[in-house]
Protein backbone atom coordinates (compact mmCIF):
# COMPACT_ATOMS: atom_id res chain seq x y z
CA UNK A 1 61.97 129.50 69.95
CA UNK A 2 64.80 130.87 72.55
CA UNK A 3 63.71 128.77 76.24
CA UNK A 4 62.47 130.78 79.07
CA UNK A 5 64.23 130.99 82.27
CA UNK A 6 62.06 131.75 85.08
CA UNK A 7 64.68 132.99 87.74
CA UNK A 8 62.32 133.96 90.81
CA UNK A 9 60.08 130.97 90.58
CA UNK A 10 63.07 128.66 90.99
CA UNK A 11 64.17 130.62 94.33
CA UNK A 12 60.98 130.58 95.44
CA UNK A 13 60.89 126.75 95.48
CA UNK A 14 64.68 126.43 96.70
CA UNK A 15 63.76 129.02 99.27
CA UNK A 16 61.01 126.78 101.22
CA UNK A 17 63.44 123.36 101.22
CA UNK A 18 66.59 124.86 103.39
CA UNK A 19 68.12 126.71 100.83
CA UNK A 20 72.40 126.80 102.17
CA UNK A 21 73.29 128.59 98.42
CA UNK A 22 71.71 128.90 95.22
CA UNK A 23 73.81 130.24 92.37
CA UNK A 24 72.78 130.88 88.58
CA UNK A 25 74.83 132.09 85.68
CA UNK A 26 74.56 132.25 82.09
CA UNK A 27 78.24 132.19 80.46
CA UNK A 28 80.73 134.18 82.75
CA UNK A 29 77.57 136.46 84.22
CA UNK A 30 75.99 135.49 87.90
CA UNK A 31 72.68 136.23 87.43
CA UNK A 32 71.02 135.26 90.94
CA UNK A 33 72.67 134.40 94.39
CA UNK A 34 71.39 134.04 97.21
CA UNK A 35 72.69 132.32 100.90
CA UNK A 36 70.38 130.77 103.91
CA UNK A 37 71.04 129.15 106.94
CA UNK A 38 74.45 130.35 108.18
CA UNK A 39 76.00 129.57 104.75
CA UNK A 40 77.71 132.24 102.59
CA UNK A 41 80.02 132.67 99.41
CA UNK A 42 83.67 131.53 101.86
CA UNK A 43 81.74 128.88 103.63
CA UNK A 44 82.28 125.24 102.28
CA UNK A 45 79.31 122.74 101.93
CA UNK A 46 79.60 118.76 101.91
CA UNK A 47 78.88 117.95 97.88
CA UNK A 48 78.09 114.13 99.27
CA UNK A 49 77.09 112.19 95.99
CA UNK A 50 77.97 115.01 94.04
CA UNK A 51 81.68 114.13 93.94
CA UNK A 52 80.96 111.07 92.00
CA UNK A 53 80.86 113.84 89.02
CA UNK A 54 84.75 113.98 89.25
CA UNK A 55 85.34 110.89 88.16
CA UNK A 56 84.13 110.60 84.59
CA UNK A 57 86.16 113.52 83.40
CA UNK A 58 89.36 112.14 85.44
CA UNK A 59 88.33 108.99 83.92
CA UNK A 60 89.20 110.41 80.32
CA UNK A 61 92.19 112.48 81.11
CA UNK A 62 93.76 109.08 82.16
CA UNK A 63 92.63 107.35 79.10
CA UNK A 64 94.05 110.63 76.91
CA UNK A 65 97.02 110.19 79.32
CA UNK A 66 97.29 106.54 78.29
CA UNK A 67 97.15 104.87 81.81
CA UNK A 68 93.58 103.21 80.53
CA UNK A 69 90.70 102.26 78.80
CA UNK A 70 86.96 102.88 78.98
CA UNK A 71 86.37 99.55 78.30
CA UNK A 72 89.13 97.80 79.58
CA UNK A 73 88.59 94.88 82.42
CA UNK A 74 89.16 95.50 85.78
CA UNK A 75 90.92 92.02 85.89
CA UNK A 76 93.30 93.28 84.13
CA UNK A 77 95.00 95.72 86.42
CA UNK A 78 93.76 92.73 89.56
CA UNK A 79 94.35 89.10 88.58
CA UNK A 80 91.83 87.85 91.43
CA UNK A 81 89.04 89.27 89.26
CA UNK A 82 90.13 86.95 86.07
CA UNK A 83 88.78 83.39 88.22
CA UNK A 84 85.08 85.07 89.03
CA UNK A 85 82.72 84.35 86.05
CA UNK A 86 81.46 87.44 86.40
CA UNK A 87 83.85 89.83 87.97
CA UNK A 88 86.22 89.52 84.68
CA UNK A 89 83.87 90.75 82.27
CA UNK A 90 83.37 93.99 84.30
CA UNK A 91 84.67 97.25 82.84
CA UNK A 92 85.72 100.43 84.09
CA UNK A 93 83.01 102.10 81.98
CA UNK A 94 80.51 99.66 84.02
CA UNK A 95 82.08 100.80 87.51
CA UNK A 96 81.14 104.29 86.29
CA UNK A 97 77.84 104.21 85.03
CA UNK A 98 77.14 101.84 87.71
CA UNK A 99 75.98 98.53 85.88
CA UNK A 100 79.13 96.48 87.00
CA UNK A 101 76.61 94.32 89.08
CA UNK A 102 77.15 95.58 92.58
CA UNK A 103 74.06 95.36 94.93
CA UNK A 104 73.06 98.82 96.48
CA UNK A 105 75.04 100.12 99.54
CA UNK A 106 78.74 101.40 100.16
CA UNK A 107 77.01 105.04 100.43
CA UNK A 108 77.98 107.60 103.15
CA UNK A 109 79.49 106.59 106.12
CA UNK A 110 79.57 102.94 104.93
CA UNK A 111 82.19 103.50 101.85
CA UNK A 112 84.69 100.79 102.02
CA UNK A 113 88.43 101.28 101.60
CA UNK A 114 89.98 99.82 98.60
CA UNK A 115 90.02 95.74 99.70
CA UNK A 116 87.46 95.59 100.64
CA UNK A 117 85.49 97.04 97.66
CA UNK A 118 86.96 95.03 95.77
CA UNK A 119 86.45 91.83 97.54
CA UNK A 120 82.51 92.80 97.17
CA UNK A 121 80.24 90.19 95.73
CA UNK A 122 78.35 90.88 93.02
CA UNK A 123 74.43 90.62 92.77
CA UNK A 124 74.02 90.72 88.97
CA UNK A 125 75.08 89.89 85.74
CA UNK A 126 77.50 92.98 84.47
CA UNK A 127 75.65 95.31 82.71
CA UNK A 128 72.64 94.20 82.90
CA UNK A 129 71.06 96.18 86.04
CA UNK A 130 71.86 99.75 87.13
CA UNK A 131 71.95 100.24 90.93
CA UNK A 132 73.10 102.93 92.63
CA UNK A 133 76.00 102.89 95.37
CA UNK A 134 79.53 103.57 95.83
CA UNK A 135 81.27 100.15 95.43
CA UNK A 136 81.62 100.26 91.91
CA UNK A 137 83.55 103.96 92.43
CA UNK A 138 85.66 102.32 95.21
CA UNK A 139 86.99 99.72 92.72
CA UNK A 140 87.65 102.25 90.26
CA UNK A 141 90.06 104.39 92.33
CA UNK A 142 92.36 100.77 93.15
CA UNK A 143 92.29 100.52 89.60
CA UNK A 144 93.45 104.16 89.20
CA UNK A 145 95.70 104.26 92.57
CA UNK A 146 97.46 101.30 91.17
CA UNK A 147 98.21 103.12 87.41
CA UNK A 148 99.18 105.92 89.15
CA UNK A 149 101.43 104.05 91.74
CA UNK A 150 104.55 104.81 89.63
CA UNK A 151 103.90 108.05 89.28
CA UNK A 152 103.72 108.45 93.03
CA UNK A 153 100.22 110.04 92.99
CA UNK A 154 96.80 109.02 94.08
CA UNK A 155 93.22 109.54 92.49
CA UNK A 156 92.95 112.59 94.24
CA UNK A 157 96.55 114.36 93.37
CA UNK A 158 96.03 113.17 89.35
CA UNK A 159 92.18 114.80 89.92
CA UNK A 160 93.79 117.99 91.26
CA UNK A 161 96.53 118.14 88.55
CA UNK A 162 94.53 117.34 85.67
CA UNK A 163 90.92 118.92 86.56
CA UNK A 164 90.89 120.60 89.47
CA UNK A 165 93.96 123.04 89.06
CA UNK A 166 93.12 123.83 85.48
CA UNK A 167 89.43 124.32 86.21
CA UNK A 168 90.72 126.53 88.95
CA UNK A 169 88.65 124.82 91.67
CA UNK A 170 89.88 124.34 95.02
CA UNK A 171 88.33 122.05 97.47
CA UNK A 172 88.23 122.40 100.67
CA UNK A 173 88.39 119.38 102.02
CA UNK A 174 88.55 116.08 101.24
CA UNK A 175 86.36 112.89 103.56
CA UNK A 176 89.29 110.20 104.69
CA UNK A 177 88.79 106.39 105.16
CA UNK A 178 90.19 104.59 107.79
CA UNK A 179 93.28 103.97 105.64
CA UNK A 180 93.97 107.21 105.56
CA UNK A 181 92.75 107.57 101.69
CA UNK A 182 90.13 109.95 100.55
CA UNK A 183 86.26 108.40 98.92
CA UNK A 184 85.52 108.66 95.13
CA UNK A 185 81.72 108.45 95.63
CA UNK A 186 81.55 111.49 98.26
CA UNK A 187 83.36 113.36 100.23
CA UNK A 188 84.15 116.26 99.15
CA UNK A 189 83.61 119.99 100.35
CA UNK A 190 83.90 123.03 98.06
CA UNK A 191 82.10 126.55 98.08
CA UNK A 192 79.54 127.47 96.26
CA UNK A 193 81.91 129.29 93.46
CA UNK A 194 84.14 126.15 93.62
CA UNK A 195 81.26 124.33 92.43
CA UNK A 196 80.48 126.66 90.12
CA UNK A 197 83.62 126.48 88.15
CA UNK A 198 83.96 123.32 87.87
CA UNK A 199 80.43 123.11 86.28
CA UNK A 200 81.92 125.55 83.81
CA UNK A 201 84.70 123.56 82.87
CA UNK A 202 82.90 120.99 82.28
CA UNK A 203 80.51 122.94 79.74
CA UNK A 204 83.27 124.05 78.20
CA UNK A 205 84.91 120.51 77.64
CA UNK A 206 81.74 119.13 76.95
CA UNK A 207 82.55 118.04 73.67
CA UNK A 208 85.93 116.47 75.06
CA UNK A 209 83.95 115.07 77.65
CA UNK A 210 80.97 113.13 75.37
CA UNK A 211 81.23 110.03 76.68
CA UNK A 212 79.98 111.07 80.39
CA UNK A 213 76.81 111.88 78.76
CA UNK A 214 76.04 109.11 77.20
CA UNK A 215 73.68 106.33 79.26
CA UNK A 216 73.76 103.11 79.37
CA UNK A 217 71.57 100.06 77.77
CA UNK A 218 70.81 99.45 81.98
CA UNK A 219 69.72 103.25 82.04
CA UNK A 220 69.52 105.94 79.65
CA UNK A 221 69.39 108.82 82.02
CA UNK A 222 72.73 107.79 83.89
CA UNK A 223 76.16 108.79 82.60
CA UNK A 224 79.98 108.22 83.96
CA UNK A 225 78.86 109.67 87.43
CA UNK A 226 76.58 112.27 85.79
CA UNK A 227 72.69 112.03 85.80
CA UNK A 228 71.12 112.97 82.00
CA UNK A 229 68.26 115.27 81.42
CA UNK A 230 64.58 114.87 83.38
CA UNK A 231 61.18 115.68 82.55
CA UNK A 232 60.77 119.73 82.27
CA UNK A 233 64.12 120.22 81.80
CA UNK A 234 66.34 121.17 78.22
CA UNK A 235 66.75 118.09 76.22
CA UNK A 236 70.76 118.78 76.88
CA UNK A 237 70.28 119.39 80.47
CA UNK A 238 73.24 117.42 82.98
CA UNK A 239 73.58 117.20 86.90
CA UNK A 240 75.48 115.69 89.68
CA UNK A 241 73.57 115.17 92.17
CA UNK A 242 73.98 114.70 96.10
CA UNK A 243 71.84 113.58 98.67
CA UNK A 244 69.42 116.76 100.48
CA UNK A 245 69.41 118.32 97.38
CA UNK A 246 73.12 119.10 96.44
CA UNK A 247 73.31 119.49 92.46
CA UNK A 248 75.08 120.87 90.25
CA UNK A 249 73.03 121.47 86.91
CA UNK A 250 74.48 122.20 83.13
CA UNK A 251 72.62 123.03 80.31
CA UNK A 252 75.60 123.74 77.70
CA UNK A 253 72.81 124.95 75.00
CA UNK A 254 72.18 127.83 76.90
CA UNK A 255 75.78 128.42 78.82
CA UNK A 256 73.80 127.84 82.36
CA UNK A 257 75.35 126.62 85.29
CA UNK A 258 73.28 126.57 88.46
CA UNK A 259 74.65 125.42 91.81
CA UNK A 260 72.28 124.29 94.56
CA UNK A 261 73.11 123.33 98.32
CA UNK A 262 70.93 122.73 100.95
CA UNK A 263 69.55 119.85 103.75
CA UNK A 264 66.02 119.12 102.52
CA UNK A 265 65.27 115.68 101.67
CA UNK A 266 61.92 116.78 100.35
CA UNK A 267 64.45 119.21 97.12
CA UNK A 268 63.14 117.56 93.72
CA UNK A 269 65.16 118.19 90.95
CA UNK A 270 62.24 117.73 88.69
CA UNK A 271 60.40 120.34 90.71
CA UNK A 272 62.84 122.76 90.56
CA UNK A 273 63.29 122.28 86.75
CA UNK A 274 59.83 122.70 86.28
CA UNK A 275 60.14 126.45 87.93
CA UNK A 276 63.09 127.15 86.41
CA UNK A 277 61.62 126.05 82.86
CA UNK A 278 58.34 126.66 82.58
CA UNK A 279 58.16 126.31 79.19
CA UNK A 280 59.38 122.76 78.81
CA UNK A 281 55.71 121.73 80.44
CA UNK A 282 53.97 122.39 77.04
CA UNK A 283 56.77 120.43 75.32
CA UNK A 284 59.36 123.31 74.43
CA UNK A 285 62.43 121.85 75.42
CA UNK A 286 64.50 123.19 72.38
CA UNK A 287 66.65 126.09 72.60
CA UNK A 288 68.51 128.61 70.85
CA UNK A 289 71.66 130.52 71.67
């Protein structure tokens, strides 16, 4: 039984919480748009959170690239990590998924340069504990920066070159630290068709891409900077997600990207699926191509 896609009930509902952009495509077709609040197709929008989604995929371009491992230590790219007890079993899959052991924090305006993420403390045993916060992606781009450092590029010019570019998504800006360097957990601003095209990249690569999708023992519904699937949703359903409702949801089954902006802190994802899915609340959540 082919999944129904109620289209007008999901605007509705993005409608009443600040809607900035709302775009929704199956395959190459654009099958709603829609704009609000000063905000059109040309006009960039903050992704915040949503930029942690880069990250997985540029995570496995460098490991197809040979500069690393999923599942290598972090102490072994920075020898102060090997004398911590706890800081030298952390991977790079575990900065990712977010069970290195970080406590919660390094989140907007409070993202620490390179140092000093890595100089954080951690609060738990690695991988026993998701939490949420930008630390863990901090430490990931010094191990990447310092990889790359022969090369002469930073997270952000090997992102361009080996995503971005090819996915032909351009964004328009890019946050900077005090350093002078550019976030990994947010930062980022891209237009709404920017967005979209990178969500169709990564449906295409999807297989390429597996191991972003896969959670954790600490959380099954947490990825490499990807959330996975929800209640009333496709079993296959993806998003990155950002805070005031920025999201950027794949359902590869059915060749659906949708892109949602706006400033609402009331947006639900799981609300929205369940207008956009209304079939999925009397337990359909197959579907067929």
């Amino acid at each position: 039984m082919a999944l129904d896609i109620e289209i007008p009930a999901a605007l509705a509902y993005a409608r009443t919480h600040a809607l900035h952009a709302i775009v929704i495509a199956l395959g190459d077709q654009i099958v709603a748009q829609e704009y609000g609040d000063g905000f059109d197709a040309k006009k960039p929008h903050l992704l915040y959170s949503g930029t942690k989604s880069f990250w997985g995929p540029a995570a496995l371009c460098a490991r197809e690239d040979g500069l690393l491992e999923l599942d290598e230590a972090v102490a072994a790219t920075f020898a102060e990590w090997r004398d911590d007890p706890w800081k030298r079993r952390v991977t790079l899959r575990m900065l990712l998924s977010l069970t290195a052991g970080f406590g919660f924090g390094g989140l907007g305006a409070a993202v620490p340069e390179y140092e000093r993420a890595l100089a954080t403390p951690l609060k738990n045993e690695p991988g026993s504990r998701f939490t949420y916060g930008g630390v863990p992606f901090q430490v990931f781009g010094a191990v990447l920066a310092r990889k790359l450092a022969d090369r002469k590029l930073t997270p952000h010019d090997y992102l361009r070159r080996r995503i971005l570019d090819p996915a032909a998504v351009r964004v328009a800006s890019w946050r900077s630290l005090k350093d002078g360097t550019h976030p990994l957990p947010t930062g980022a601003s891209l237009r709404a068709m920017d967005w979209l095209a990178y969500g169709r990249y990564v449906t295409r690569e999807a297989d390429r891409l597996g191991p972003c999708f896969e959670g954790s023992p600490a959380n099954a519904r947490y990825g490499l900077g990807w959330w996975l699937g929800a209640r009333n949703s496709p079993k296959d359903l993806v998003y990155a997600s950002g805070s005031a409702g920025q999201a950027l949801y794949l359902v590869p089954s059915l060749d659906l990207t949708v892109v949602h902006f706006g400033a609402s802190a009331s947006f639900r994802h799981e609300t929205f699926f369940r207008r956009l899915f209304p079939s999925t609340a009397s337990g359909d959540t197959g579907a067929s191509g």
